[in-house]
C-alpha atoms as a PDB file:
ATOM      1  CA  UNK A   1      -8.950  25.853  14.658  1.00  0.00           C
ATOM      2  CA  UNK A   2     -11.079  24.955  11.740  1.00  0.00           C
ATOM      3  CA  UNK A   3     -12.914  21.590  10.470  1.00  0.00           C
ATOM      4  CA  UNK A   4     -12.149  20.973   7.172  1.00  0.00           C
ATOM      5  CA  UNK A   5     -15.017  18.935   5.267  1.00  0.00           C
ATOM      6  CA  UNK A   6     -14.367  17.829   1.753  1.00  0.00           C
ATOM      7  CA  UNK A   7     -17.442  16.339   0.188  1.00  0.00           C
ATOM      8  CA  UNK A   8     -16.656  14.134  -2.528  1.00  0.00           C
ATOM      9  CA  UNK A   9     -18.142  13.987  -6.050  1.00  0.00           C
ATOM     10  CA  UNK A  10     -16.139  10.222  -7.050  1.00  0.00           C
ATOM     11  CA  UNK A  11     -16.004   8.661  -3.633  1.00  0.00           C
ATOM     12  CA  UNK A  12     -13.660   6.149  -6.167  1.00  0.00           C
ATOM     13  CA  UNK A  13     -10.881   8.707  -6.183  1.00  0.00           C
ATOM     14  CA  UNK A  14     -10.039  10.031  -2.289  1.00  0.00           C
ATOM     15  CA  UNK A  15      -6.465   9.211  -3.213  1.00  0.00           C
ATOM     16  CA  UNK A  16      -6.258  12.434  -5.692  1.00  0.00           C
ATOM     17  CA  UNK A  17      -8.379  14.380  -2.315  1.00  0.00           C
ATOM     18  CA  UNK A  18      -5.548  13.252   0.096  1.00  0.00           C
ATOM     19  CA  UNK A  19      -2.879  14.468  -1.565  1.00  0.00           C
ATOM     20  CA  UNK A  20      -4.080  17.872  -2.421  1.00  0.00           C
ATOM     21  CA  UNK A  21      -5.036  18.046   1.419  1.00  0.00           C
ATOM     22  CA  UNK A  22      -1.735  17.176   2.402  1.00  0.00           C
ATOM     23  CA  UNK A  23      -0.332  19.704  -0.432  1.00  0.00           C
ATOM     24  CA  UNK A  24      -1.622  22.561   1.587  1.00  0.00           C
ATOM     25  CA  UNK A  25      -0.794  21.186   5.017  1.00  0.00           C
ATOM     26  CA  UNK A  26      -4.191  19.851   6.106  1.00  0.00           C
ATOM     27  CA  UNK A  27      -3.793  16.822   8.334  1.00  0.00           C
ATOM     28  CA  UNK A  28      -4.506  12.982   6.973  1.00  0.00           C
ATOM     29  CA  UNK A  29      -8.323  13.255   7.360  1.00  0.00           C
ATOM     30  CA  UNK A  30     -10.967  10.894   8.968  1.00  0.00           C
ATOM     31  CA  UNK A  31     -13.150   9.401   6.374  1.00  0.00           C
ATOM     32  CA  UNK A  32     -16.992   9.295   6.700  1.00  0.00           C
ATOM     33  CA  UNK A  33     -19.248   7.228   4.316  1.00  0.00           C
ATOM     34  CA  UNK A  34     -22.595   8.870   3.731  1.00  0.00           C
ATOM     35  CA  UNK A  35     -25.326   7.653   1.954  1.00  0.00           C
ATOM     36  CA  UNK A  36     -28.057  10.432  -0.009  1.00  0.00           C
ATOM     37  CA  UNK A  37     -31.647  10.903   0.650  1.00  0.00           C
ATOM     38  CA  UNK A  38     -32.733   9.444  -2.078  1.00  0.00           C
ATOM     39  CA  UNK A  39     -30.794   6.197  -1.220  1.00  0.00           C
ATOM     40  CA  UNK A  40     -31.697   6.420   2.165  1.00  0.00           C
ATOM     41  CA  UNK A  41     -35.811   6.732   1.145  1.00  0.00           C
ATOM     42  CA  UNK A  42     -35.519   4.316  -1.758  1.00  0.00           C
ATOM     43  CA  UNK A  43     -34.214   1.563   0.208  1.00  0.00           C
ATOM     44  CA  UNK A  44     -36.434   2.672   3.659  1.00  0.00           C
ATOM     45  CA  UNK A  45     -39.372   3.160   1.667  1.00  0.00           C
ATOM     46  CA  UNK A  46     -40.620   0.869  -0.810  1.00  0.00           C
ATOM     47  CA  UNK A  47     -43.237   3.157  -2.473  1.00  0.00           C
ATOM     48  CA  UNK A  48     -40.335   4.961  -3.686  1.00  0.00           C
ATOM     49  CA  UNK A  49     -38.287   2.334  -4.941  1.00  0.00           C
ATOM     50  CA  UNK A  50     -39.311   2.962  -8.823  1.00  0.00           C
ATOM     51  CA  UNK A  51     -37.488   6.198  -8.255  1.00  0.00           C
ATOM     52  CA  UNK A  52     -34.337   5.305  -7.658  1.00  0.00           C
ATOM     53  CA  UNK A  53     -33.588   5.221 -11.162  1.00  0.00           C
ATOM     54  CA  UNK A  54     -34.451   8.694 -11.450  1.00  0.00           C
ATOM     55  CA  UNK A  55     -32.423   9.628  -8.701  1.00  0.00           C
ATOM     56  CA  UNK A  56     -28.962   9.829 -10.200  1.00  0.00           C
ATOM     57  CA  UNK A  57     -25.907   8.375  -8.313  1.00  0.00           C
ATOM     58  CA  UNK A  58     -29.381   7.184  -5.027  1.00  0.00           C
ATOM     59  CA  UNK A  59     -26.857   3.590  -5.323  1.00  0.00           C
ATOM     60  CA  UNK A  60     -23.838   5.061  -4.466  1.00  0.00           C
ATOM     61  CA  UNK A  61     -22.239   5.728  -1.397  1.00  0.00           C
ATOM     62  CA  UNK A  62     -20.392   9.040  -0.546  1.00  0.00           C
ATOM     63  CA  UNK A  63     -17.489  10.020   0.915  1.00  0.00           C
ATOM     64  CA  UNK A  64     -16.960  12.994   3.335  1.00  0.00           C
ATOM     65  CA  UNK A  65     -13.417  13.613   4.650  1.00  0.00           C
ATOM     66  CA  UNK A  66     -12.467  15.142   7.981  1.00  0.00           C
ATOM     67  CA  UNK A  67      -9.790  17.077   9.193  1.00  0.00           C
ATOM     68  CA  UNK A  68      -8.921  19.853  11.891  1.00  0.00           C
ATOM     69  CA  UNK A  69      -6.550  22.405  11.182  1.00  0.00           C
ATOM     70  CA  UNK A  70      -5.308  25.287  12.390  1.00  0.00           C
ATOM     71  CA  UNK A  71      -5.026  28.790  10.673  1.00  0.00           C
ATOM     72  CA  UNK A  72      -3.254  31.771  11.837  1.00  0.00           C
ATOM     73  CA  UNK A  73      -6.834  33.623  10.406  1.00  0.00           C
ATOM     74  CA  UNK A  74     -10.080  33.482   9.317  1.00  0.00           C
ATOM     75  CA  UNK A  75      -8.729  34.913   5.389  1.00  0.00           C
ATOM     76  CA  UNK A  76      -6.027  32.632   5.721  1.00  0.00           C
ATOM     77  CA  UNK A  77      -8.705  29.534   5.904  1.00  0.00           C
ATOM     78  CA  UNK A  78     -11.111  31.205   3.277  1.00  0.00           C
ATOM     79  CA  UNK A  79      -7.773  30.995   1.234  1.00  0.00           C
ATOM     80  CA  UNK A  80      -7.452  27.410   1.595  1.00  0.00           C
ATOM     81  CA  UNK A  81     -10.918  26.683   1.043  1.00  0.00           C
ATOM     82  CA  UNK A  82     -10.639  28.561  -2.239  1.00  0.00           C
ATOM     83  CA  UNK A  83      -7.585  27.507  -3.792  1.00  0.00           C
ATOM     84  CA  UNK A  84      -8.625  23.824  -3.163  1.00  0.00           C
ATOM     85  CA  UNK A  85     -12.225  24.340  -5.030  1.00  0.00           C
ATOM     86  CA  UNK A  86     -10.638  26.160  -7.896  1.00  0.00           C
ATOM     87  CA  UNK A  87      -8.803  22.399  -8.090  1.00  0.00           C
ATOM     88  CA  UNK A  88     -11.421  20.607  -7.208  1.00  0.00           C
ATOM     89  CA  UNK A  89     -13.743  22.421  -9.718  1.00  0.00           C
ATOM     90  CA  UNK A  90     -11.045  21.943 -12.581  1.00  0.00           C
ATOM     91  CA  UNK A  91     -11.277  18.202 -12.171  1.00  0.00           C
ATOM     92  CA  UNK A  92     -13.788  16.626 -14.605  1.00  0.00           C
ATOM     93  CA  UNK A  93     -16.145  15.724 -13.608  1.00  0.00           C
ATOM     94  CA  UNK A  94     -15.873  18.095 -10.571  1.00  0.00           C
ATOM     95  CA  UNK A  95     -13.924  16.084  -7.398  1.00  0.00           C
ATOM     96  CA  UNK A  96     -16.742  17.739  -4.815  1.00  0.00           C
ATOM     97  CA  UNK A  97     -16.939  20.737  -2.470  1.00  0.00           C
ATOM     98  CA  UNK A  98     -14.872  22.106   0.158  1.00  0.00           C
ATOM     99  CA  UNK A  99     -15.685  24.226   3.395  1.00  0.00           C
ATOM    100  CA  UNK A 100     -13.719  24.871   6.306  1.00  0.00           C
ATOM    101  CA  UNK A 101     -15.945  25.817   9.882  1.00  0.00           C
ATOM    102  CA  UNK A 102     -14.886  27.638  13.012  1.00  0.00           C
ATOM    103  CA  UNK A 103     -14.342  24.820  15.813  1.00  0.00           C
ATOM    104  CA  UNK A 104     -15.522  26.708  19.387  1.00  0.00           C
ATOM    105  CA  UNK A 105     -13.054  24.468  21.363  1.00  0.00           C
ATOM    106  CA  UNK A 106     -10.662  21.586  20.331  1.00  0.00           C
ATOM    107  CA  UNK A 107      -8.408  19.713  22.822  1.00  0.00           C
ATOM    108  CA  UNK A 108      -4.987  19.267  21.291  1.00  0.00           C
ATOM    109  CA  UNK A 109      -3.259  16.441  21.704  1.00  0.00           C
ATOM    110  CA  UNK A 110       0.133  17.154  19.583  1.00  0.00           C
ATOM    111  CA  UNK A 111       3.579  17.483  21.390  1.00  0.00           C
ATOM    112  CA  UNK A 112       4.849  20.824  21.744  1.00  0.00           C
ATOM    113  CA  UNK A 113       2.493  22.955  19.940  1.00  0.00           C
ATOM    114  CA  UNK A 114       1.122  25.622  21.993  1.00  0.00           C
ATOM    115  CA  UNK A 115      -2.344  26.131  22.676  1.00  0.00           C
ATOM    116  CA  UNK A 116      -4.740  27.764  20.853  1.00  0.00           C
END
């Protein structure tokens, strides 16, 4: 069991993210807005509020997508993770990054699918 994490570059577009997800049989994932240190200190700290212009993109929010998965191997998830960032990296501008992490222990909750 992986977690797939997509971090998105256009937090406008997750429809385009979803579908390529579901293209290579990566469940509907769990979306996560995230805001960037430079937003975060620009609106916590006023001292640094002049520098939010200089921060590009400190206004906007991001968007992280979730998903567990399950992969017969470790290659077979490095795969994955590198066939979706060769698309991701052919968007333009660039749709984000993509990793996929080793999950220690993940109750499953699907009908019939055996454990593991």
């Amino acid at each position: 069991m992986h977690l797939v994490l997509v971090f998105l570059n256009r937090p406008d577009e997750p429809e385009k993210a979803i579908a390529r997800l579901r293209e290579f049989g990566v469940p509907d994932p769990l979306f996560v807005r995230a805001r960037s240190t430079a937003a975060a200190l620009s609106a916590e700290v006023p001292i640094f509020s002049g520098l939010r212009s200089l921060a590009h993109g400190a206004d906007e929010d991001r968007l992280v997508l979730l998903s567990l998965k399950s992969f017969a191997s470790p290659e077979e998830a490095e795969r994955l993770v590198a066939r979706l960032q060769l698309e991701m990296d052919a968007d333009q501008p660039p749709a984000g990054r993509i990793v996929a992490l080793p999950v220690l222990s993940a109750p499953r909750h699907d009908k019939g699918a055996p454990p593991g």
